[in-house]
Protein backbone atom coordinates (compact mmCIF):
# COMPACT_ATOMS: atom_id res chain seq x y z
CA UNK A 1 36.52 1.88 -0.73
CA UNK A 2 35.96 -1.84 0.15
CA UNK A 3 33.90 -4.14 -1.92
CA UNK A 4 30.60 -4.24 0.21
CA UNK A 5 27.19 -4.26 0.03
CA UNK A 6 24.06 -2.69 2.20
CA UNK A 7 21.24 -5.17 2.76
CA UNK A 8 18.36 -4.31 5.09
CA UNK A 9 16.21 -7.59 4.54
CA UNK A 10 13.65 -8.22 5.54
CA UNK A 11 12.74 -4.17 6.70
CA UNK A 12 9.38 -4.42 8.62
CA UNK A 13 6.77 -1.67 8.13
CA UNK A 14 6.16 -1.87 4.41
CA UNK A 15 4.32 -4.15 2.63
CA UNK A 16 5.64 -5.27 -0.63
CA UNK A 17 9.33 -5.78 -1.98
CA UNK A 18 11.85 -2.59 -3.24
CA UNK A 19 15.21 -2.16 -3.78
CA UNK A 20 17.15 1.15 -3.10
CA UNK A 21 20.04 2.06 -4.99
CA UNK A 22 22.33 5.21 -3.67
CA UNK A 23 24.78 6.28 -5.91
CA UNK A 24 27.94 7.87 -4.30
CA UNK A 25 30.01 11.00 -5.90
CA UNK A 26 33.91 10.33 -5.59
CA UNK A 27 33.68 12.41 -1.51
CA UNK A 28 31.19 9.92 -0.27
CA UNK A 29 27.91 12.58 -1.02
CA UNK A 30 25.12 11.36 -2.67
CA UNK A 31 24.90 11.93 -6.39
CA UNK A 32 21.31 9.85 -6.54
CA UNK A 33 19.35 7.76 -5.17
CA UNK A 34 16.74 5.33 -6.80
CA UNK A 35 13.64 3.67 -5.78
CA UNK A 36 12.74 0.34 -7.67
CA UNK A 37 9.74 -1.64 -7.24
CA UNK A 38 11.03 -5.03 -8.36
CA UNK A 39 8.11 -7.48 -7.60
CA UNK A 40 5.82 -8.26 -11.08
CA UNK A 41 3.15 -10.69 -11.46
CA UNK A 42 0.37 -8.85 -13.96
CA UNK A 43 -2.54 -9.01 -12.24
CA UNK A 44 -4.50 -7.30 -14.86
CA UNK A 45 -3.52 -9.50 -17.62
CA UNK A 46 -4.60 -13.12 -15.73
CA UNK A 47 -8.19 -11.03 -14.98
CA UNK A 48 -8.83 -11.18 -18.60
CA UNK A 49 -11.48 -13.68 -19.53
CA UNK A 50 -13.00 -13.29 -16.12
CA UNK A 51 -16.68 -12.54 -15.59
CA UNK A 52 -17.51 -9.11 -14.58
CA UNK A 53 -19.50 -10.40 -11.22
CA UNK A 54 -16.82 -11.90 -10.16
CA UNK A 55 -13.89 -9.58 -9.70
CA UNK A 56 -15.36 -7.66 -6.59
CA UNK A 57 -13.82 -11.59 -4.74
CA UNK A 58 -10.68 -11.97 -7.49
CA UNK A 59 -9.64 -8.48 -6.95
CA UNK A 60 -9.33 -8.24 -3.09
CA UNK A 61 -6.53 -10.95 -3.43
CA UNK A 62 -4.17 -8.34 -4.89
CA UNK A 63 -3.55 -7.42 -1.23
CA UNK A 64 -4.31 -8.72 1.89
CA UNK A 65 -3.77 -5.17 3.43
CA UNK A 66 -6.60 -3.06 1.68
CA UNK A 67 -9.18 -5.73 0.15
CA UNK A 68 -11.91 -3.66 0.93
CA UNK A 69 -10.64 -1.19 -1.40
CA UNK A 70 -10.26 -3.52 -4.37
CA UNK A 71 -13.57 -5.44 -3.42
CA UNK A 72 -15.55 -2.03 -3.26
CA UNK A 73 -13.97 -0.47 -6.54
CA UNK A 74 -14.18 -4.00 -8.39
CA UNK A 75 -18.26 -3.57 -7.55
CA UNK A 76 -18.48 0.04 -8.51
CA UNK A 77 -16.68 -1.12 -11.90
CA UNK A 78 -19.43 -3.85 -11.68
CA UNK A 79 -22.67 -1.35 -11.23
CA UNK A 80 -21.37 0.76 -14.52
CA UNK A 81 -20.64 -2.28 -16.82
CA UNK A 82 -23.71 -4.55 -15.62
CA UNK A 83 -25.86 -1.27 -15.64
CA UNK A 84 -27.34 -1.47 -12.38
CA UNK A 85 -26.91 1.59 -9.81
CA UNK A 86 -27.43 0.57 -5.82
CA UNK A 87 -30.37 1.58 -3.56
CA UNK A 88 -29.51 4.51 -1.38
CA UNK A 89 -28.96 1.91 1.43
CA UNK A 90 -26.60 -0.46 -0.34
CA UNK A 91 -24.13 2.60 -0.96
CA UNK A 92 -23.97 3.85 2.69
CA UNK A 93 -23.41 -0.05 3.54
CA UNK A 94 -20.63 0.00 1.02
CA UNK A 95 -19.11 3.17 2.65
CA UNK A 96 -19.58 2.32 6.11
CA UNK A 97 -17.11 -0.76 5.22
CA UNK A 98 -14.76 1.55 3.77
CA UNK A 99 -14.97 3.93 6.62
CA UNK A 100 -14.17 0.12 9.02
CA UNK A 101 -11.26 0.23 6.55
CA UNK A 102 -9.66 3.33 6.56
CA UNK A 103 -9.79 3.52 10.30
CA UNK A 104 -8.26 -0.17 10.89
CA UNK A 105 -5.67 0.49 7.82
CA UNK A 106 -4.66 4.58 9.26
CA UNK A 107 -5.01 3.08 12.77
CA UNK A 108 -1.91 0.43 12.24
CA UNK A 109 0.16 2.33 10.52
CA UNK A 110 0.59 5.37 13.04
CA UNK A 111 0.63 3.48 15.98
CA UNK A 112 2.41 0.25 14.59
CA UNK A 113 4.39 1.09 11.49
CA UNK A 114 5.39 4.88 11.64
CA UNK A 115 5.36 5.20 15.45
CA UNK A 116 8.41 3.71 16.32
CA UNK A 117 10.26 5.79 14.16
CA UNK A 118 8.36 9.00 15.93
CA UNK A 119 8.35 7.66 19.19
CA UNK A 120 11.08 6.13 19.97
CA UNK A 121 13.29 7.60 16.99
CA UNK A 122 14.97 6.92 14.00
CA UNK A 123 18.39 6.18 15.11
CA UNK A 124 16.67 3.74 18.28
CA UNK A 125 18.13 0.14 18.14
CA UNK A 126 16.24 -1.70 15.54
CA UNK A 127 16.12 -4.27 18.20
CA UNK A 128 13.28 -1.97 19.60
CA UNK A 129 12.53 -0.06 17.07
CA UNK A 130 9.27 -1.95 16.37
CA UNK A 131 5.64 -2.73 17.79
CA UNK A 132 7.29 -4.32 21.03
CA UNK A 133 9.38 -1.43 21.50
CA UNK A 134 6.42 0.44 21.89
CA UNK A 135 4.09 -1.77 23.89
CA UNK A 136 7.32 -1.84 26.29
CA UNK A 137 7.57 1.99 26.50
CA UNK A 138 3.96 3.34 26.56
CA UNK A 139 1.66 0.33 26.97
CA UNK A 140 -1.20 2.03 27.15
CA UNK A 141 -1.54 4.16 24.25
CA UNK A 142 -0.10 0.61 22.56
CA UNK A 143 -3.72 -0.98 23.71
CA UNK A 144 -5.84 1.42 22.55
CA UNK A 145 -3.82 1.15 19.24
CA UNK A 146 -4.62 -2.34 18.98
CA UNK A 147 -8.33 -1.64 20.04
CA UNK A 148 -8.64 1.19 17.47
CA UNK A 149 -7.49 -0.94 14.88
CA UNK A 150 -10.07 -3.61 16.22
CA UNK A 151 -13.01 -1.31 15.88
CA UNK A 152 -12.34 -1.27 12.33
CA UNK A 153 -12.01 -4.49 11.78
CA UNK A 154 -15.05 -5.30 13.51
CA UNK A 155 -16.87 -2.82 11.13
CA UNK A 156 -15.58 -5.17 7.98
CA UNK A 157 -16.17 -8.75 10.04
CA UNK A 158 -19.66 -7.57 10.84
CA UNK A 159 -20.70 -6.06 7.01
CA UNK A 160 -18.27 -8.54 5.22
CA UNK A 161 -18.16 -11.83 7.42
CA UNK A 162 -14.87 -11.50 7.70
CA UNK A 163 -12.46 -9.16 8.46
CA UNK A 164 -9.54 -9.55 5.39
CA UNK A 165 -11.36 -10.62 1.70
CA UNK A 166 -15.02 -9.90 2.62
CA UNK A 167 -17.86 -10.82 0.31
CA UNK A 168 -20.51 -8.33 0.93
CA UNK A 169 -20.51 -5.54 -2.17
CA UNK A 170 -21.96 -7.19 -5.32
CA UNK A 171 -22.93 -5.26 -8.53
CA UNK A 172 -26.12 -3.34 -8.01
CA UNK A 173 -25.45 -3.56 -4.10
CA UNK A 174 -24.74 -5.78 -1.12
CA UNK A 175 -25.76 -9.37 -0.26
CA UNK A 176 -26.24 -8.34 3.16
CA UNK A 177 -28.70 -6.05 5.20
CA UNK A 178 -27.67 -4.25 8.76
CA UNK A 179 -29.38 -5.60 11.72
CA UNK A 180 -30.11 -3.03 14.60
CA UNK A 181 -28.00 -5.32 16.79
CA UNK A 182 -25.39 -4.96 14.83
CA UNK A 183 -25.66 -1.36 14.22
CA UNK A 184 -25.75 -0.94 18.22
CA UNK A 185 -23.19 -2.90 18.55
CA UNK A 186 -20.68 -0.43 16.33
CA UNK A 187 -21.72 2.63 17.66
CA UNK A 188 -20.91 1.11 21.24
CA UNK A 189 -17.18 1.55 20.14
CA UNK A 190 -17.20 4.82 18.55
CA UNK A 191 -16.49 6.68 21.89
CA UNK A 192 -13.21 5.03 22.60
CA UNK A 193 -12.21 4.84 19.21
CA UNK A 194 -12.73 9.05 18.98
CA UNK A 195 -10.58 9.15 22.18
CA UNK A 196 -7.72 7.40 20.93
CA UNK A 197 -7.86 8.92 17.53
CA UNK A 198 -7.35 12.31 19.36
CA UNK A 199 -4.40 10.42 21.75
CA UNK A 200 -2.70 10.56 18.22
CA UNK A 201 -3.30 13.73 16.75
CA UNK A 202 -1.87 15.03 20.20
CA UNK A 203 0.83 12.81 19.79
CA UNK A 204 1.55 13.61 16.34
CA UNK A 205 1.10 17.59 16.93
CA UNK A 206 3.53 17.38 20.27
CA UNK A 207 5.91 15.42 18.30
CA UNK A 208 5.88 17.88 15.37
CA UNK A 209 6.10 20.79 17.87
CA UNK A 210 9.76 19.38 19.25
CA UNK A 211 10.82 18.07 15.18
CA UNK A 212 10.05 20.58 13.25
CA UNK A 213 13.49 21.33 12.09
CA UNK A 214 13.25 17.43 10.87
CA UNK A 215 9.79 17.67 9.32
CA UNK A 216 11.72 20.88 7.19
CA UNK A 217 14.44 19.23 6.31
CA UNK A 218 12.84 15.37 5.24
CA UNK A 219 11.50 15.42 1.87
CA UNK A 220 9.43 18.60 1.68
CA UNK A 221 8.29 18.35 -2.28
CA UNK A 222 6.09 20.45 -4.65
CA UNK A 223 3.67 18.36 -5.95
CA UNK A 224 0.33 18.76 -7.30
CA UNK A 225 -2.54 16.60 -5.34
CA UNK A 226 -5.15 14.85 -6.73
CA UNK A 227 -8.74 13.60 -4.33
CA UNK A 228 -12.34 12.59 -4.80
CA UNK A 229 -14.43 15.65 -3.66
CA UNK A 230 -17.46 15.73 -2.44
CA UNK A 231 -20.08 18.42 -5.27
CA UNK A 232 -18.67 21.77 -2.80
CA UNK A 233 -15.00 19.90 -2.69
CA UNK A 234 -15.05 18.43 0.46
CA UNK A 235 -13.48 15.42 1.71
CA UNK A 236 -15.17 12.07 -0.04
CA UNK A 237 -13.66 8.93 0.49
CA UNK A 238 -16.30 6.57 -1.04
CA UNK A 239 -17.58 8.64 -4.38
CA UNK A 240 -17.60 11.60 -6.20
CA UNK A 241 -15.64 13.73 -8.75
CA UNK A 242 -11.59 13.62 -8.99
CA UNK A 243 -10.23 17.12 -8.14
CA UNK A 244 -6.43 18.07 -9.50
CA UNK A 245 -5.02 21.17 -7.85
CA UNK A 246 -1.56 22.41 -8.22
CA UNK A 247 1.50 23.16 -6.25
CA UNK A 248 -0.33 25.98 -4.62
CA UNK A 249 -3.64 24.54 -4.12
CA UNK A 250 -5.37 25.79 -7.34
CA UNK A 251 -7.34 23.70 -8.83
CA UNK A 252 -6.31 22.62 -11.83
CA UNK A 253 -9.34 20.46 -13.12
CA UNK A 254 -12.72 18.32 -11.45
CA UNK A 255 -13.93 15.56 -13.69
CA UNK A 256 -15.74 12.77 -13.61
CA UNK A 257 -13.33 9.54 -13.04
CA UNK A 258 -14.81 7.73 -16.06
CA UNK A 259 -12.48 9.71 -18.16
CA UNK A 260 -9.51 9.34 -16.09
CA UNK A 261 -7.72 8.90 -19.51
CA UNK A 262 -8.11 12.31 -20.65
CA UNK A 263 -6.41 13.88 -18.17
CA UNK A 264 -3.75 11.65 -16.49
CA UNK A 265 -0.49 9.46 -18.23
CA UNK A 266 1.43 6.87 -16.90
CA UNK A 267 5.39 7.80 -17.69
CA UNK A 268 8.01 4.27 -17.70
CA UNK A 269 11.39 4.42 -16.30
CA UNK A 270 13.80 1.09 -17.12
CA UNK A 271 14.57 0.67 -13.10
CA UNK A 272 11.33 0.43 -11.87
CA UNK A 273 8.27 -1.69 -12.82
CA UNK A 274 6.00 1.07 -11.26
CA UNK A 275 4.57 3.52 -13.58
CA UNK A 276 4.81 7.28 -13.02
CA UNK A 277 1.24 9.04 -13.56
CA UNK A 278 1.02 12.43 -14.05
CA UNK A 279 -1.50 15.09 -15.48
CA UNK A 280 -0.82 15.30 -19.42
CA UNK A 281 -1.85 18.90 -19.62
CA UNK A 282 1.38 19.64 -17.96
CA UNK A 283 4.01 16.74 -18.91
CA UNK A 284 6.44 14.30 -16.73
CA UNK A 285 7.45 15.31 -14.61
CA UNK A 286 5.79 18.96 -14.18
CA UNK A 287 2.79 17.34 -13.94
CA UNK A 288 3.19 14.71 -11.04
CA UNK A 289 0.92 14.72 -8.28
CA UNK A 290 0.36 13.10 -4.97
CA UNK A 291 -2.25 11.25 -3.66
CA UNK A 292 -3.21 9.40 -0.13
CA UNK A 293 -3.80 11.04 3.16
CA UNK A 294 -1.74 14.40 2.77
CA UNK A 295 -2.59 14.39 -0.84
CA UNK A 296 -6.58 14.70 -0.20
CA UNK A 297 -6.30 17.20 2.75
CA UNK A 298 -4.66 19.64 0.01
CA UNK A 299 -7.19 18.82 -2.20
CA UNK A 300 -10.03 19.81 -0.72
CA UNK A 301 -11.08 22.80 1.10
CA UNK A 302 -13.02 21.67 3.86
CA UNK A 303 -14.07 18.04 5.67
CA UNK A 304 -17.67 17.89 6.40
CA UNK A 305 -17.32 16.40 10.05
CA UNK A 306 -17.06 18.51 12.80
CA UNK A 307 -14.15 17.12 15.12
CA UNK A 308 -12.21 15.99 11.67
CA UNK A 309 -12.70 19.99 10.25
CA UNK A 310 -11.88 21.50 13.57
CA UNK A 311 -7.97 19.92 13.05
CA UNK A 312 -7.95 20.13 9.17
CA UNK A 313 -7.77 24.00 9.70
CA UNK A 314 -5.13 23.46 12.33
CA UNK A 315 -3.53 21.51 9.88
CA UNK A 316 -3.67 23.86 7.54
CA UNK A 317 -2.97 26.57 9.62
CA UNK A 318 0.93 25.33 9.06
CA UNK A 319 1.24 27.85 6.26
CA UNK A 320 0.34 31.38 6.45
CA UNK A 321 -0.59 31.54 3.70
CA UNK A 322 -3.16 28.91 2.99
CA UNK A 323 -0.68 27.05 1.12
CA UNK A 324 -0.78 23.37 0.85
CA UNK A 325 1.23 21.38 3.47
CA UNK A 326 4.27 19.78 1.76
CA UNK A 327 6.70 17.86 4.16
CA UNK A 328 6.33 14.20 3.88
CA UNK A 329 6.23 13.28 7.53
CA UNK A 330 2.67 15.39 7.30
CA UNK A 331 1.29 12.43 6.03
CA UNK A 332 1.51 10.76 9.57
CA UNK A 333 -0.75 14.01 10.85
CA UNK A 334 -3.20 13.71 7.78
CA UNK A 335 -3.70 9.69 8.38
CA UNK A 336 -4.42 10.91 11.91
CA UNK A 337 -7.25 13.58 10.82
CA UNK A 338 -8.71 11.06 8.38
CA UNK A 339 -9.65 8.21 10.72
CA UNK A 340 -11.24 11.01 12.81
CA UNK A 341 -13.48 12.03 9.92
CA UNK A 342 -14.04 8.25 9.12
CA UNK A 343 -14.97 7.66 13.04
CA UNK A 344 -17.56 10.43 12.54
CA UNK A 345 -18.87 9.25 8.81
CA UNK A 346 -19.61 5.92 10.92
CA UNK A 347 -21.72 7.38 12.88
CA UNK A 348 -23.52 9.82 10.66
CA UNK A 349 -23.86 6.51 8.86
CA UNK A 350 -25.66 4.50 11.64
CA UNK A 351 -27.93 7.63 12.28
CA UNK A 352 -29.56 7.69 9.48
CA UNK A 353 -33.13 5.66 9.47
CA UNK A 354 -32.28 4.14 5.99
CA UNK A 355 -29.44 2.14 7.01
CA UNK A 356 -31.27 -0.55 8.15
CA UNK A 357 -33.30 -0.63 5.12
CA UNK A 358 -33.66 -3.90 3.40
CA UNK A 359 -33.50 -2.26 0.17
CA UNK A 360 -29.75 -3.13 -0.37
CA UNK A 361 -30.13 -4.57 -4.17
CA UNK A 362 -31.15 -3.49 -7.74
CA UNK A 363 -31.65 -6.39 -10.27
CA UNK A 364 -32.11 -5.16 -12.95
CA UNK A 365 -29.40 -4.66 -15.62
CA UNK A 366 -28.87 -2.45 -18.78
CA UNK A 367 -25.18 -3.74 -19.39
CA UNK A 368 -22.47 -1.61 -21.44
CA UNK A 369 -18.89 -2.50 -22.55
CA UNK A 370 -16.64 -0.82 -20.33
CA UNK A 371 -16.74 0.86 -17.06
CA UNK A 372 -14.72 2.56 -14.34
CA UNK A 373 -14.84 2.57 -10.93
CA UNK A 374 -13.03 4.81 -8.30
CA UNK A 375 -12.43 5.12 -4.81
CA UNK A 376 -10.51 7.00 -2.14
CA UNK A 377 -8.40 3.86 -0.78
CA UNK A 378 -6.44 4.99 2.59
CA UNK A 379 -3.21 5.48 0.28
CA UNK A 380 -5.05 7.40 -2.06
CA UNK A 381 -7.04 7.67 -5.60
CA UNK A 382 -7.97 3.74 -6.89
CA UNK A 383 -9.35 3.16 -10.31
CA UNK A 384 -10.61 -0.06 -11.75
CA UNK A 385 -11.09 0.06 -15.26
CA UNK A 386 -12.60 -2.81 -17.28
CA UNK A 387 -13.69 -3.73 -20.91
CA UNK A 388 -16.07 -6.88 -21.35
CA UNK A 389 -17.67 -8.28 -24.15
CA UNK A 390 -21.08 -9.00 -24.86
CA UNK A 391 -20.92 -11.86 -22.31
CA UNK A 392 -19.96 -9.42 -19.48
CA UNK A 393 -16.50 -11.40 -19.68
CA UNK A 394 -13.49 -8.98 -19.32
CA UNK A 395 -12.08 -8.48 -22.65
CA UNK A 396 -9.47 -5.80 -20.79
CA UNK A 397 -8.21 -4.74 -17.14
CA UNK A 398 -6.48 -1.90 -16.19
CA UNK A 399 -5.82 -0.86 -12.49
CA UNK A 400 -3.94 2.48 -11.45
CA UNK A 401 -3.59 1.58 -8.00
CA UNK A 402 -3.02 4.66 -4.98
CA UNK A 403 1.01 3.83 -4.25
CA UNK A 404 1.43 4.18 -8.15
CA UNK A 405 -0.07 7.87 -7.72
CA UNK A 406 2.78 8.51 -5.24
CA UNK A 407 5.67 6.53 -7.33
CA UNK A 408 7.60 9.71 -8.23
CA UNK A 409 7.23 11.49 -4.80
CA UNK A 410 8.27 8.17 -3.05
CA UNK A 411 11.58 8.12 -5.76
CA UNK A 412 11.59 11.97 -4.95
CA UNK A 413 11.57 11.42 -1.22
CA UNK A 414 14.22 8.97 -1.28
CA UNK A 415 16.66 11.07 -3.08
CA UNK A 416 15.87 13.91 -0.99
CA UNK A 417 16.62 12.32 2.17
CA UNK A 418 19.86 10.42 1.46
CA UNK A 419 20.97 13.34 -0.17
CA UNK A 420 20.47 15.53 3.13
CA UNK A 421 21.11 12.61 5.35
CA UNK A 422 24.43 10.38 4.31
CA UNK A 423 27.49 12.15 3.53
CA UNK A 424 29.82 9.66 4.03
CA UNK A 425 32.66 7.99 4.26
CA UNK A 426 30.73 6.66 7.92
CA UNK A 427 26.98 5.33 6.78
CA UNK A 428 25.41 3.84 9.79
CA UNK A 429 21.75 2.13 10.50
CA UNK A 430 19.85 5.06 11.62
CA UNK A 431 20.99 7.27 8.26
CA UNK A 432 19.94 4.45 6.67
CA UNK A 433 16.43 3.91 8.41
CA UNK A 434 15.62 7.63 7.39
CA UNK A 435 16.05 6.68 3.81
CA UNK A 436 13.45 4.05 4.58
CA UNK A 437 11.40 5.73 6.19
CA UNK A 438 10.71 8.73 2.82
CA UNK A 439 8.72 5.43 1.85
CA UNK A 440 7.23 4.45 4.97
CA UNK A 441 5.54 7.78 5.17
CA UNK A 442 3.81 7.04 1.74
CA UNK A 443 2.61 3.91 3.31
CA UNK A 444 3.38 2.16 0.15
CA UNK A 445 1.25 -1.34 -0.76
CA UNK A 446 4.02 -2.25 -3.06
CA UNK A 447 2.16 -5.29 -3.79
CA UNK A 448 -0.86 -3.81 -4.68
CA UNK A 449 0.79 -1.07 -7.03
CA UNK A 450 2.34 -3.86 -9.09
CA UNK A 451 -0.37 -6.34 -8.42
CA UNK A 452 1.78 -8.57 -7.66
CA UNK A 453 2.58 -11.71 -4.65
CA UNK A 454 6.27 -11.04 -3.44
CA UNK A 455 8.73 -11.06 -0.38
CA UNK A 456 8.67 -8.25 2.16
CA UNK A 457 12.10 -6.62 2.20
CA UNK A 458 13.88 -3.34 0.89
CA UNK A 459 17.40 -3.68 -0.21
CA UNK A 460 19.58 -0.95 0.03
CA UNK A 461 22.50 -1.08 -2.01
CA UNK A 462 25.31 1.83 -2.05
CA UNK A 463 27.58 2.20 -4.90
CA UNK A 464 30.51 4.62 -5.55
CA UNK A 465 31.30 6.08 -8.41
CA UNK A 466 32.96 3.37 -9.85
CA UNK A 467 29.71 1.67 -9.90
CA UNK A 468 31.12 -0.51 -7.32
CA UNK A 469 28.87 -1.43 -3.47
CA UNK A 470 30.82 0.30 -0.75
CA UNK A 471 29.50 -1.47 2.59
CA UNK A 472 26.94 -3.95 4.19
CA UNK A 473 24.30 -3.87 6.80
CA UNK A 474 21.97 -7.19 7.68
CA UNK A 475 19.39 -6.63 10.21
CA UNK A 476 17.31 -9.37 11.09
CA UNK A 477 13.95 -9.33 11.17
């Protein structure tokens, strides 16, 4: 074999840096393939000697993707540790910005970053195989994509002032009350966005319907999952106990988040800087989970929105048997189901009288040394932990971010695929874009899970057995 190397850089559709590493037997099969998550900055470390009040605006800079997440979660950290819980109002403020984001964030990535491999499929020219590929082959749904995306933003500019780094959640609240224009002016969009939210679920399910040979074949892993439930284990993206259930959807533990430590580790491999978590009852790696979109829907047993539980059971309804849903391409379907129920929490939101309340801030304090904060961000289970001192400076940050949930199923994924995918000796683009796309269903904020500032590419280097890179690929971006 020639001296050569593979190099996809930059590869849209993720955000963050990785590297890929396939490892060739002596025939040209796969013997292994590796994820690594080679960005580092230590965002946790440079937080220390920080005041508590103000990491709901440091933390939102991990990631210009998800702020929201970070901004709510730093606040929640920030209610425990300065000992001040928010009025009823100030929380469903604080939610109904998370709901903007999970619906802006779940939005772009079906339509923008995993449809064109759906829709106009993974071995399509990567010359089209993009956002413009799809504007120029359905137009329409590509609008409404762009609009549903817009209706969440417009949920965070209105709340936050902005739409990326808003400054709205503060410990013990918000800064910010709801005006009934602004309320009406929200609601005005939930129609549409319902309507194209159920554009892609049909999408999806058709899609599915002609693929599922692919969806059987691409990555299908037994996992445990791991979600914030709501008290009767329903689906809770803004608060409430963390629910563990195992490969067959039995639940394994519920606990409150503020001892996280008790229950889950965080395993080191040399080749990545990503931690593995898993659940220390049951070891690495018997005890990994997943998390994110496909993780929560196995989690729970029931959403408490009407449209959004009508397609969880038809979701569901995959197995038989009840059984949790375990091909990775589902997570595409479950993104799709969760900005329905998000569409409908906004408006269950905006119906209810004390929205508008002006109530939106508790003063008082009755501070403590550490806290934890949690939240369902849209890739899956976020927890801020901090330690201050008497000061309320941060003596001590740690952050177990959602992609670092999924780190072992993403390096599981990858294997899986280029071991059923690329055979060899002839590798070409499209066996390659499979590989990439195990991650892309994760939708991975690499930058986030290593708190970190980087470039945006994946490498993907192949290597025989003699250690040695067997061929190159450049795609521009």
């Amino acid at each position: 074999m020639g001296m050569q190397k593979i190099t996809i850089e930059p590869v849209t559709r993720i955000e963050g840096h990785a590297k890929i590493t396939i490892r060739l037997k002596e025939n040209g099969s796969v013997e292994h393939a590796y994820l690594h998550i080679n960005e580092f900055r230590g965002f946790e470390k440079f937080c220390e000697g920080r005041m508590v009040f103000e990491m709901p605006s440091i933390t939102p800079r991990i990631c210009g993707i998800c702020p929201v997440s970070h901004h709510l979660a730093a606040a929640k950290t920030g209610d425990v540790i300065m000992g001040s819980p928010p009025p009823r109002p100030a929380s469903m403020l604080r939610e109904l910005m998370h709901m903007g984001q999970i619906i802006q964030s779940h939005g772009m990535h079906f339509f923008e970053l995993a449809g064109p491999d759906l829709l106009l499929g993974f071995d399509a020219d990567p010359a089209i195989r993009n956002v413009i590929g799809l504007i120029q082959a359905n137009p329409d749904v590509a609008v409404k994509a762009v609009q549903l995306r817009k209706f969440g933003q417009e949920i965070i500019r209105i709340l936050g002032g902005r739409r990326i780094h808003p400054v709205f959640a503060v410990p013990g609240g918000v800064n910010k009350a709801l005006t009934i224009e602004d309320r009406e002016a929200i609601l005005a969009g939930v129609a549409d966005a319902k309507a194209t939210t159920l554009l892609g679920i049909q999408i999806m399910q058709d899609w599915a319907a002609k693929n599922q040979d692919v969806i059987n074949e691409f990555a299908v892993l037994k996992t445990g999952y791991m979600s914030l439930v709501t008290p009767d284990n329903g689906l809770e993206l803004y608060d409430g106990q963390i629910r563990l259930v195992d490969s067959r959807g039995n639940q394994l533990e519920k606990f409150d988040g503020a001892n996280y430590l008790d229950y889950i580790n965080e395993h080191v491999e040399n080749w990545s800087y990503l931690k593995f978590p898993y659940y220390k009852k049951m070891g690495y790696p018997e005890g990994v989970y997943r998390v994110g979109p496909l993780g929560r829907l196995n989690a729970v047993t029931k959403l408490d929105t009407p449209l959004a539980q009508e397609e969880w059971i038809k979701y569901r309804a995959q197995n038989e048997d009840g059984a949790p849903v375990e091909p990775t391409l589902m997570y595409h379907y479950a993104r799709l189901i969760e900005v329905l129920f998000s569409i409908e929490r906004v408006e269950a939101l905006l119906d209810d009288p004390d929205i508008l309340s002006k109530d939106i801030l508790n003063t008082s304090q009755n501070p403590v040394r550490e806290g934890v904060g949690i939240i369902e961000a849209p890739r899956g289970t976020l927890i801020h932990h901090y330690i201050a001192n008497e000061n309320q400076q941060l003596e001590k940050v740690n952050l177990i971010v959602s992609t670092g949930h999924n780190n072992w199923a993403m390096s599981e994924a990858v294997d899986s695929v280029a071991k059923t995918y690329i055979k060899g000796p002839e590798i070409h683009e499209g066996l390659l874009n499979r590989v990439e796309a195990a991650v892309r269903a994760h939708d991975p904020c690499l930058s986030c899970s290593t708190h970190a500032v980087g470039q945006m590419p994946i490498i993907i280097d192949i290597v025989d057995a003699n250690d040695k890179t067997v061929k190159q690929l450049r795609r521009d971006a």
